[in-house]
Structures are given as C-alpha cells and as structure tokens.
Protein backbone atom coordinates (compact mmCIF):
# COMPACT_ATOMS: atom_id res chain seq x y z
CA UNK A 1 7.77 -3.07 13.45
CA UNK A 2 5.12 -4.36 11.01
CA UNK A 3 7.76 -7.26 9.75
CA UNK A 4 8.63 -7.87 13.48
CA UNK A 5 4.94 -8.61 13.75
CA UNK A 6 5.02 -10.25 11.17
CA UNK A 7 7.28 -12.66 11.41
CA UNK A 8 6.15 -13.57 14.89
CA UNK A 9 2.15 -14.42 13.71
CA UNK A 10 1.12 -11.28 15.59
CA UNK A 11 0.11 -8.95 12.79
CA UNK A 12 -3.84 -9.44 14.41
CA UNK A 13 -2.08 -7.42 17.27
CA UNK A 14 -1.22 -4.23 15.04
CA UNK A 15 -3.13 -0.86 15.18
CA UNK A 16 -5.59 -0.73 12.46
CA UNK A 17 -4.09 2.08 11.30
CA UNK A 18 -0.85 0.68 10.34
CA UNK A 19 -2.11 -2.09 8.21
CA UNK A 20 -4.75 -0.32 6.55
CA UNK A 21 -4.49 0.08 2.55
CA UNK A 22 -5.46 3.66 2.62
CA UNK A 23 -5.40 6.43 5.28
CA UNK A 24 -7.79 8.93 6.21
CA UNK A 25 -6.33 12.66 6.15
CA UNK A 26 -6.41 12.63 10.14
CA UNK A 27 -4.66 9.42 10.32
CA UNK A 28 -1.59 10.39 7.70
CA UNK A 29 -1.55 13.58 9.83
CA UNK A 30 -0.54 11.73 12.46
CA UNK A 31 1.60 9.54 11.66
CA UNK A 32 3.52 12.10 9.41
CA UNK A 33 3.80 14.08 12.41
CA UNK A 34 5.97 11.03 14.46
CA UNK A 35 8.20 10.58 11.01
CA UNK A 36 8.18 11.44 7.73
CA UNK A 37 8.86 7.87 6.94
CA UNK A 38 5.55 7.21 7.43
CA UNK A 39 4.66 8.87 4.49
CA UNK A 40 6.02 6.34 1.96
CA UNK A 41 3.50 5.31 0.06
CA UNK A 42 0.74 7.72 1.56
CA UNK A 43 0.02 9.72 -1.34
CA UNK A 44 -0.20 7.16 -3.88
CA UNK A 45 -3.82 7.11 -6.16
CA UNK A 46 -6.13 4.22 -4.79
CA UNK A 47 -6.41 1.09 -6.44
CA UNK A 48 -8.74 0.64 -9.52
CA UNK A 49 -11.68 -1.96 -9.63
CA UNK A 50 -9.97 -5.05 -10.53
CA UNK A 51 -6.20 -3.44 -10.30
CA UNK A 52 -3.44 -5.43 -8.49
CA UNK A 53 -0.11 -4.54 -7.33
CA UNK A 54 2.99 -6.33 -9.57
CA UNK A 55 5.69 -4.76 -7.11
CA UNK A 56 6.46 -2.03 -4.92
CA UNK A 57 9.91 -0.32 -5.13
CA UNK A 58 10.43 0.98 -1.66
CA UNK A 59 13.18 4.38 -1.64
CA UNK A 60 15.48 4.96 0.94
CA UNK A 61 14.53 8.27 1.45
CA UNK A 62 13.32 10.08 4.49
CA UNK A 63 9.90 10.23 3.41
CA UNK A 64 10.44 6.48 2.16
CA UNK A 65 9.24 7.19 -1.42
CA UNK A 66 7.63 4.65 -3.13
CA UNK A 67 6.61 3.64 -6.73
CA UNK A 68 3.88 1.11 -7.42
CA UNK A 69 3.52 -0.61 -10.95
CA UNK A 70 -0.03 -2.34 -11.18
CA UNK A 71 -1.90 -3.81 -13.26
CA UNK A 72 -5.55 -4.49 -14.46
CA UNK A 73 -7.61 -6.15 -17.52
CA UNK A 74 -8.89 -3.58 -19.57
CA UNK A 75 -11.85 -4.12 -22.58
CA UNK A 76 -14.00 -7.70 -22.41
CA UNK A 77 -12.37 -10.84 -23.70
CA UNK A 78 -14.55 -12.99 -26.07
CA UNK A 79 -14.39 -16.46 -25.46
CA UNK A 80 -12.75 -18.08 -28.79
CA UNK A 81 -14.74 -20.66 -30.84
CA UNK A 82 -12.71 -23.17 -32.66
C-alpha cells in the first residue's frame, strides 16, 4: 500500500502511523494484531545521533524480518595541516 502511495504522489495521504520511523507500544499492538507482517522491522534499536541507514534487507517471512546495516562517524576528525 505504502509503494502504491507512493508511486502515485499521495504518500501526504497515509496514516501517520504507517510512515512513522518508530512506533509507540500501542501502535505496534495494533498493527501486529491485523498481520504479523507488520512487524518487520518493529523491533529494531532506534537510530543513533548522527547514524544513517546503508540498506535494509527485507525477509520474506511472515513477520517480514528485517536486518538494517548503518552507519555513523565515530571519534573527532582533525583537520590536516600541510
């Protein structure tokens, strides 16, 4: 549904809910509750400062199960003087 949406510009026409980045307990209740494919994804940690997704390998599963590799800069980087 979300790519339908998607791909026809609509995606401002979505439920919050299913194009937020994290859930609230009630809300992945719920949703759980219609299918257990809504779960992919759901129990994943939340992002670190500064941390970005590099790609998201989506199972076909029943509970879609999903690994995420990210990224993020760790330490401080001291400009160089030549």
């Amino acid at each position: 549904m979300i790519r339908d949406f998607y791909e026809q510009g609509r995606l401002d026409q979505l439920v919050p809910v299913l194009a937020a980045d994290e859930l609230s307990d009630e809300d992945r209740e719920g949703l759980g509750a219609i299918h257990p494919s809504f779960m992919g994804g759901e129990y994943l940690p939340g992002y670190r400062r500064n941390e970005v997704e590099i790609v998201r390998i989506e199972l076909d599963s029943t509970t879609s199960d999903v690994i995420s590799l990210r990224a993020r800069p760790i330490g401080r980087k001291r400009p160089r003087i030549a």
